[in-house]
Protein backbone atom coordinates (compact mmCIF):
# COMPACT_ATOMS: atom_id res chain seq x y z
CA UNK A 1 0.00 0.00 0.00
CA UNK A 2 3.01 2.25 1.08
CA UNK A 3 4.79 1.80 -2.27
CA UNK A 4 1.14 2.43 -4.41
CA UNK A 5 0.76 5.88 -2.23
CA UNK A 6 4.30 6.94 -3.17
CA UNK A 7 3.53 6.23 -6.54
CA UNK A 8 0.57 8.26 -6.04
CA UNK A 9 2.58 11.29 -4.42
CA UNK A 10 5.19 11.17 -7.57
CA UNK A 11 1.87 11.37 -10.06
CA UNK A 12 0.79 14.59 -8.17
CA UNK A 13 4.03 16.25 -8.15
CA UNK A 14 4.13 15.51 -12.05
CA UNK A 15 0.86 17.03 -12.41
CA UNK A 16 2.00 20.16 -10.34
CA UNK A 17 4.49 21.66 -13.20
CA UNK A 18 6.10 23.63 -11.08
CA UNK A 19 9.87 24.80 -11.19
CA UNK A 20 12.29 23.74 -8.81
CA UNK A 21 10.98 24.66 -5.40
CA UNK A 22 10.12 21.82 -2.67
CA UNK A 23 6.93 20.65 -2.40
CA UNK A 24 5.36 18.19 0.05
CA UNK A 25 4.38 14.29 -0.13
CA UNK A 26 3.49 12.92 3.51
CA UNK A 27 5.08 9.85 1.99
CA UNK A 28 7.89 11.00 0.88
CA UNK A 29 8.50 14.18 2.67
CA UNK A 30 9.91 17.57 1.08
CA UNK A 31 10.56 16.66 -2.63
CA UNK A 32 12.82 19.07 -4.62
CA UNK A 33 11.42 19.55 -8.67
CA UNK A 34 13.52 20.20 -11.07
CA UNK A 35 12.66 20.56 -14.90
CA UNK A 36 15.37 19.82 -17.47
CA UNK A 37 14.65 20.15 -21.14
CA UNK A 38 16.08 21.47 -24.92
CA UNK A 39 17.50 20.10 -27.15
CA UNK A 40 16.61 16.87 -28.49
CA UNK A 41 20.22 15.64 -28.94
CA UNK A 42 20.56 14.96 -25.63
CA UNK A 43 17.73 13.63 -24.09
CA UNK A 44 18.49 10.10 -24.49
CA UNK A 45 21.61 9.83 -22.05
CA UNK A 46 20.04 12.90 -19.83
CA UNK A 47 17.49 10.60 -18.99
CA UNK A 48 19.98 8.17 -17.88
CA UNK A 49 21.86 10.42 -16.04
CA UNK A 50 18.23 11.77 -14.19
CA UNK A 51 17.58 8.15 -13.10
CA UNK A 52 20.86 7.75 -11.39
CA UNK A 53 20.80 11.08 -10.04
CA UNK A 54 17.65 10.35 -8.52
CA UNK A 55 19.02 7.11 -6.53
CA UNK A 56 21.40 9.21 -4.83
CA UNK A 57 19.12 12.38 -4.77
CA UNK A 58 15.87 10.83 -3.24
CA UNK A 59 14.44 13.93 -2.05
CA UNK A 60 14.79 15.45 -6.00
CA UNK A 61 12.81 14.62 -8.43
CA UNK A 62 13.86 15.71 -12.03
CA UNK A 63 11.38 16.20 -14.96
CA UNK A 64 12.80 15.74 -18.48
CA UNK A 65 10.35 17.75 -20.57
CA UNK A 66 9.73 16.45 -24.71
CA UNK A 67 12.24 18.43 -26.96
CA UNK A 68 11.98 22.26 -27.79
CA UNK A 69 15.26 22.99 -29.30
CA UNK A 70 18.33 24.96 -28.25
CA UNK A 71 16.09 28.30 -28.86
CA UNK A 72 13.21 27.38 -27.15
CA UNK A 73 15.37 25.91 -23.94
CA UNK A 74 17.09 29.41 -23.61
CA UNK A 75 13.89 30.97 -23.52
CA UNK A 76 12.05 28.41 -21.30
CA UNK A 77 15.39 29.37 -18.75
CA UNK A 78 14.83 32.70 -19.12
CA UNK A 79 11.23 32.85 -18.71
CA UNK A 80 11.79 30.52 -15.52
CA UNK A 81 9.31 27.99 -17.26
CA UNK A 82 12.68 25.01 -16.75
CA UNK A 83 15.09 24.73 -14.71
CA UNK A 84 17.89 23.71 -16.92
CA UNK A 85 17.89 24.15 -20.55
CA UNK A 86 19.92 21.84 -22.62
CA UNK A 87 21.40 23.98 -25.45
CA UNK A 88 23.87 23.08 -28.61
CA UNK A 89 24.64 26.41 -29.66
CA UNK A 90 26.31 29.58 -28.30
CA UNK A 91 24.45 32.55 -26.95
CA UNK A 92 23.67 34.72 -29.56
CA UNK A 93 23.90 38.39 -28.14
CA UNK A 94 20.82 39.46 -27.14
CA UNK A 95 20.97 36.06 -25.08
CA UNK A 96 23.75 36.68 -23.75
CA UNK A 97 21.80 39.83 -21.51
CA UNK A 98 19.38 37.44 -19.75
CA UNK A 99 21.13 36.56 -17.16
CA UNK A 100 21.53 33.27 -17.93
CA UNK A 101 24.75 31.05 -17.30
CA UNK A 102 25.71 28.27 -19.91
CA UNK A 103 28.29 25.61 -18.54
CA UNK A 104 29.70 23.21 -21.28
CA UNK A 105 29.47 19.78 -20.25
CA UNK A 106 29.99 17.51 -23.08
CA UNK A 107 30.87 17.69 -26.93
CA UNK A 108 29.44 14.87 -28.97
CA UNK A 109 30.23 14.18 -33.13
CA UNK A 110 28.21 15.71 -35.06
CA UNK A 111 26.75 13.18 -38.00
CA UNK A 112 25.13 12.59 -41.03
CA UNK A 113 23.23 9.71 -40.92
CA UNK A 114 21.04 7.76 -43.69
CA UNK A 115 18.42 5.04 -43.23
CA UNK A 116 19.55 1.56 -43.18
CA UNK A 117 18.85 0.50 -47.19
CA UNK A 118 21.99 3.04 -47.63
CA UNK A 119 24.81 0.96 -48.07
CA UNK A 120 27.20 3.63 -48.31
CA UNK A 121 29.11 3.88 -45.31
CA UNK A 122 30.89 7.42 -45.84
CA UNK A 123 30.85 10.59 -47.82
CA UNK A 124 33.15 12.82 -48.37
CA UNK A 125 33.17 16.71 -48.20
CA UNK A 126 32.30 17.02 -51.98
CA UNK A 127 29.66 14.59 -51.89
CA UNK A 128 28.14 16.13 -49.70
CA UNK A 129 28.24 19.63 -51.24
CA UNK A 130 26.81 17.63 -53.96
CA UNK A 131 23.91 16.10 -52.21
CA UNK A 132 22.55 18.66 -50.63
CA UNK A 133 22.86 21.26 -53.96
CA UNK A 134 20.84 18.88 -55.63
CA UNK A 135 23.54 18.03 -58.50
CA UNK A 136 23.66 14.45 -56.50
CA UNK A 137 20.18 12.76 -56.58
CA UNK A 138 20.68 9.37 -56.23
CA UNK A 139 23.07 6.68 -54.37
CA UNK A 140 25.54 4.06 -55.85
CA UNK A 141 22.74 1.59 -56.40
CA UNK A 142 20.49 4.21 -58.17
CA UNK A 143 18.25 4.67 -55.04
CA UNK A 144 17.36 8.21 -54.62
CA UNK A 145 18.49 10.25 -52.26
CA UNK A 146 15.57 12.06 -49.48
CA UNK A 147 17.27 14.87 -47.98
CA UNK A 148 15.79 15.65 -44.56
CA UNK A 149 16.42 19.18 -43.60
CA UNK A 150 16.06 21.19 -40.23
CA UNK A 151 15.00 25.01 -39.79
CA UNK A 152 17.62 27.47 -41.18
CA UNK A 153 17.55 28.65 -37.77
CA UNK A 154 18.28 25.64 -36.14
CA UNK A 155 21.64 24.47 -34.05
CA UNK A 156 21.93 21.77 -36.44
CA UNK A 157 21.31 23.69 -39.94
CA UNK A 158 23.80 26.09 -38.49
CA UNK A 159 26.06 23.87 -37.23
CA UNK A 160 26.07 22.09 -40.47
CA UNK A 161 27.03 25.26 -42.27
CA UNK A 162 30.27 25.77 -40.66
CA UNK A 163 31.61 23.14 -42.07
CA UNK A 164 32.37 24.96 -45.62
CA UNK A 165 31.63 27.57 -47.42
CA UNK A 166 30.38 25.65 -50.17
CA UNK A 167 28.75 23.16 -47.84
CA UNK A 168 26.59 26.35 -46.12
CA UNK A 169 25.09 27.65 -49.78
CA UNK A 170 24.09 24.11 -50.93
CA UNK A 171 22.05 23.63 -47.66
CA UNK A 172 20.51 27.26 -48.31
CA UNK A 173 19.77 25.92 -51.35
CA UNK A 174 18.42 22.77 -50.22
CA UNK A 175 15.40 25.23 -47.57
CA UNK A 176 14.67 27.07 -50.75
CA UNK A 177 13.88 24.07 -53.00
CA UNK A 178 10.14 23.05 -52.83
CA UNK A 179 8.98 19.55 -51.90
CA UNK A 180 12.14 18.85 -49.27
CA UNK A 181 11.61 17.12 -46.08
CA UNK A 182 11.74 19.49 -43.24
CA UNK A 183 11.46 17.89 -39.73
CA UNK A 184 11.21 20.23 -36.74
CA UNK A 185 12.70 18.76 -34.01
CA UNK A 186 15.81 15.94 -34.31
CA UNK A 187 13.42 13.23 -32.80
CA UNK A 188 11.29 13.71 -35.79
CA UNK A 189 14.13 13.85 -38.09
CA UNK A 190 15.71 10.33 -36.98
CA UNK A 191 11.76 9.01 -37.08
CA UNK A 192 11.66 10.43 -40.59
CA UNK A 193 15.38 8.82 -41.59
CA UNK A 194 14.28 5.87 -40.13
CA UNK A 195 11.18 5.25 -42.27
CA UNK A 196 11.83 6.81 -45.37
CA UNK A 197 14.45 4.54 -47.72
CA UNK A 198 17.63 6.72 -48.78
CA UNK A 199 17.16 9.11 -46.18
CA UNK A 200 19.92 11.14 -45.01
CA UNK A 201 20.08 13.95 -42.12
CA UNK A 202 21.86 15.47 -39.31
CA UNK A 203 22.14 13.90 -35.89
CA UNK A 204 24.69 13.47 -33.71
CA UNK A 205 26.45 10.47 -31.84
CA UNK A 206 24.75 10.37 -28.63
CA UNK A 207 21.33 10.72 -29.65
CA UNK A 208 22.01 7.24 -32.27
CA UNK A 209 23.32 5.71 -29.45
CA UNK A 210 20.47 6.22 -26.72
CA UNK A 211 17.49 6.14 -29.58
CA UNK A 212 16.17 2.50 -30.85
CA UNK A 213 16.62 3.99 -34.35
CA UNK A 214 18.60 1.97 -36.66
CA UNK A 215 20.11 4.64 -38.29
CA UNK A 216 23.60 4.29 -40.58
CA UNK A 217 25.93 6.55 -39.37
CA UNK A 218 28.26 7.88 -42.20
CA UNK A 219 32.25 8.50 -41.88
CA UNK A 220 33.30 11.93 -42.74
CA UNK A 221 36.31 12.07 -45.21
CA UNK A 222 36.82 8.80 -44.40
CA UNK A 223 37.18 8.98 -40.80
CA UNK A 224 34.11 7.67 -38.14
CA UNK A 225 32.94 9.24 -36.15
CA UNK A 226 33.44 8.01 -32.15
CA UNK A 227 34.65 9.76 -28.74
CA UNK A 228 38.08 8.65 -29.76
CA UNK A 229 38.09 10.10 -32.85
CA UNK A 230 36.89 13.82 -31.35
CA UNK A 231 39.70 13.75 -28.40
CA UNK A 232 42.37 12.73 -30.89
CA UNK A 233 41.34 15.66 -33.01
CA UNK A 234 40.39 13.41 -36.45
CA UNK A 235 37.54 14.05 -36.63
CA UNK A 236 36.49 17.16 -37.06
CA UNK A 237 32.57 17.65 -36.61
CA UNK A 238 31.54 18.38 -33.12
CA UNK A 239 28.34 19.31 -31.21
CA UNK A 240 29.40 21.00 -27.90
CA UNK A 241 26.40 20.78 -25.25
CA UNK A 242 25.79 22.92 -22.44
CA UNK A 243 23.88 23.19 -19.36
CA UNK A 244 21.98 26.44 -19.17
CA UNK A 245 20.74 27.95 -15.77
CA UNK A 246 19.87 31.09 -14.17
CA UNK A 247 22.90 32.48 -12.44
CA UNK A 248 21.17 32.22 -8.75
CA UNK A 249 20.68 28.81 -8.78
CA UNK A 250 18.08 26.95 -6.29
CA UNK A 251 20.14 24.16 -4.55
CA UNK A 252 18.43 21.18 -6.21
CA UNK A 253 19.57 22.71 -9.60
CA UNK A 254 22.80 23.18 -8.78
CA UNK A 255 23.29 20.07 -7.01
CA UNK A 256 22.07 17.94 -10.43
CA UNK A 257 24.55 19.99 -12.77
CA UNK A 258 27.30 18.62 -9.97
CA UNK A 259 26.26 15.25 -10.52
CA UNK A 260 26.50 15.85 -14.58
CA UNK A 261 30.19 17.24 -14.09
CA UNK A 262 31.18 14.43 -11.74
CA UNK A 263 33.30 11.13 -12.35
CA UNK A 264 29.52 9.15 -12.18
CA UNK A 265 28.15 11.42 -14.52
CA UNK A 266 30.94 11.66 -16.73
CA UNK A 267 30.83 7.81 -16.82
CA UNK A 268 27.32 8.18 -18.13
CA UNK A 269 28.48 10.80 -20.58
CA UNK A 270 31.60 8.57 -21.65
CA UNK A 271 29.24 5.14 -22.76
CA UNK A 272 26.47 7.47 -24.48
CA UNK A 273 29.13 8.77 -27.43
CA UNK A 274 30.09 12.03 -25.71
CA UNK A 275 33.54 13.37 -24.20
CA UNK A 276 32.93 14.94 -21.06
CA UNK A 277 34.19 18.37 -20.83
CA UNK A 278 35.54 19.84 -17.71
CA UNK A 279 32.53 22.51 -16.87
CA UNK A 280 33.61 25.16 -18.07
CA UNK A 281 31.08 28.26 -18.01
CA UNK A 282 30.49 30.82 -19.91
CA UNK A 283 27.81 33.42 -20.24
């Protein structure tokens, strides 16, 4: 009966919505809320990192909210409606006046991937100019190639278009075409890349790795992408991830982004495809 109350309790306090600030379960006594959400890269291994958290944080409980983007997490900070945002992009300067403190915490590789019934495993820098300018349509085996594109004002799209010059006008060309596959958030992207056969999009290491998507990820230039390969400095396409608060931070907040930057959570971090960073902050 004990156990079915507590469960009862824990529905309540998920119903509440409420930012961090205790609130009270005669079962369990003064529980601490915290409300983590953003981008959709890293939801996977946050969630892993919540649920052992939570074993040696009883009295928090920590609510991963559905993905809203790097944008929409720095908002949601701002506007106090989360906790922690989880952001894969810099401030851009009108951010940066919100009071708001970003602290790195992990950089992941940054990927193209393709559905499964792509049995190339790589592309190169050219080919990939080509693809997404339009000039390359299909793959080796004469399937055609289903470009699946993010908003130009994504992290992603812009991330994407620092790789090259050349690589950055062929994707502006790719939002302009009509008919292109545009999915707005990157769980919808690796559900569309997953369904649709010669698919091919951006996504990152970590989120392949904690998804059940059966996505092929592609080596860049010919190198693969893997934590190795980003801490050796091979590979060069990297997604740096960041824990965004508000500077006064209540204790349960700042007591989960310790657990993040700490040997267990770096573990976490470490079998998820990302290379823990050492915490450094910046505003």
């Amino acid at each position: 009966m004990k156990h079915a109350y507590d469960r009862y309790c824990s529905v309540i306090l998920l119903l509440a919505g409420v930012a961090a600030h205790a609130l009270w379960c005669p079962a369990a006594g003064a529980v601490e809320v915290v409300k983590v959400g953003g981008m959709g890269t890293a939801l996977g291994t946050m969630q892993q990192i919540i649920d052992a958290f939570e074993k040696r944080d009883p009295g928090t409980m920590v609510r991963l909210m559905p993905s809203v983007g790097s944008s929409g997490a720095i908002k949601a900070v701002a506007e106090g409606a989360l906790d922690i945002g989880l952001v894969g992009r810099p401030l851009h300067t009108e951010e940066r006046n919100l009071g708001l403190l970003a602290t790195e915490y992990a950089r992941t590789p940054f990927v193209f991937a393709a559905n499964r019934s792509v049995k190339k495993k790589g592309l190169t820098s050219e080919e990939l100019v080509r693809i997404y300018s339009g000039e390359m349509q299909t793959w080796p085996n004469g399937e055609r190639i289903r470009i699946v594109l993010r908003p130009s004002s994504d992290a992603d799209t812009l991330l994407a278009k620092t790789i090259s010059p050349r690589l950055s006008a062929a994707i502006d060309s790719a939002l302009e075409r009509d008919g292109m596959i545009m999915a707005a958030t990157n769980q919808e992207c690796h559900d569309i890349i997953d369904r649709t056969p010669g698919a091919i999009g951006f996504s990152s290491l970590t989120q392949i790795m904690t998804e059940e998507h059966q996505l092929r990820i592609l080596s860049y230039n010919g190198i693969a992408p893997s934590v190795h390969s980003i801490a050796k400095g091979t590979y060069p396409l990297v997604k740096t991830l960041s824990l965004l608060t508000r500077v006064k931070q209540p204790p349960a907040v700042r007591r989960f982004v310790e657990f993040v930057l700490s040997a267990e959570g770096n573990a976490i971090l470490e079998r998820t495809g990302n290379l823990p960073s050492v915490g450094r902050k910046r505003n």
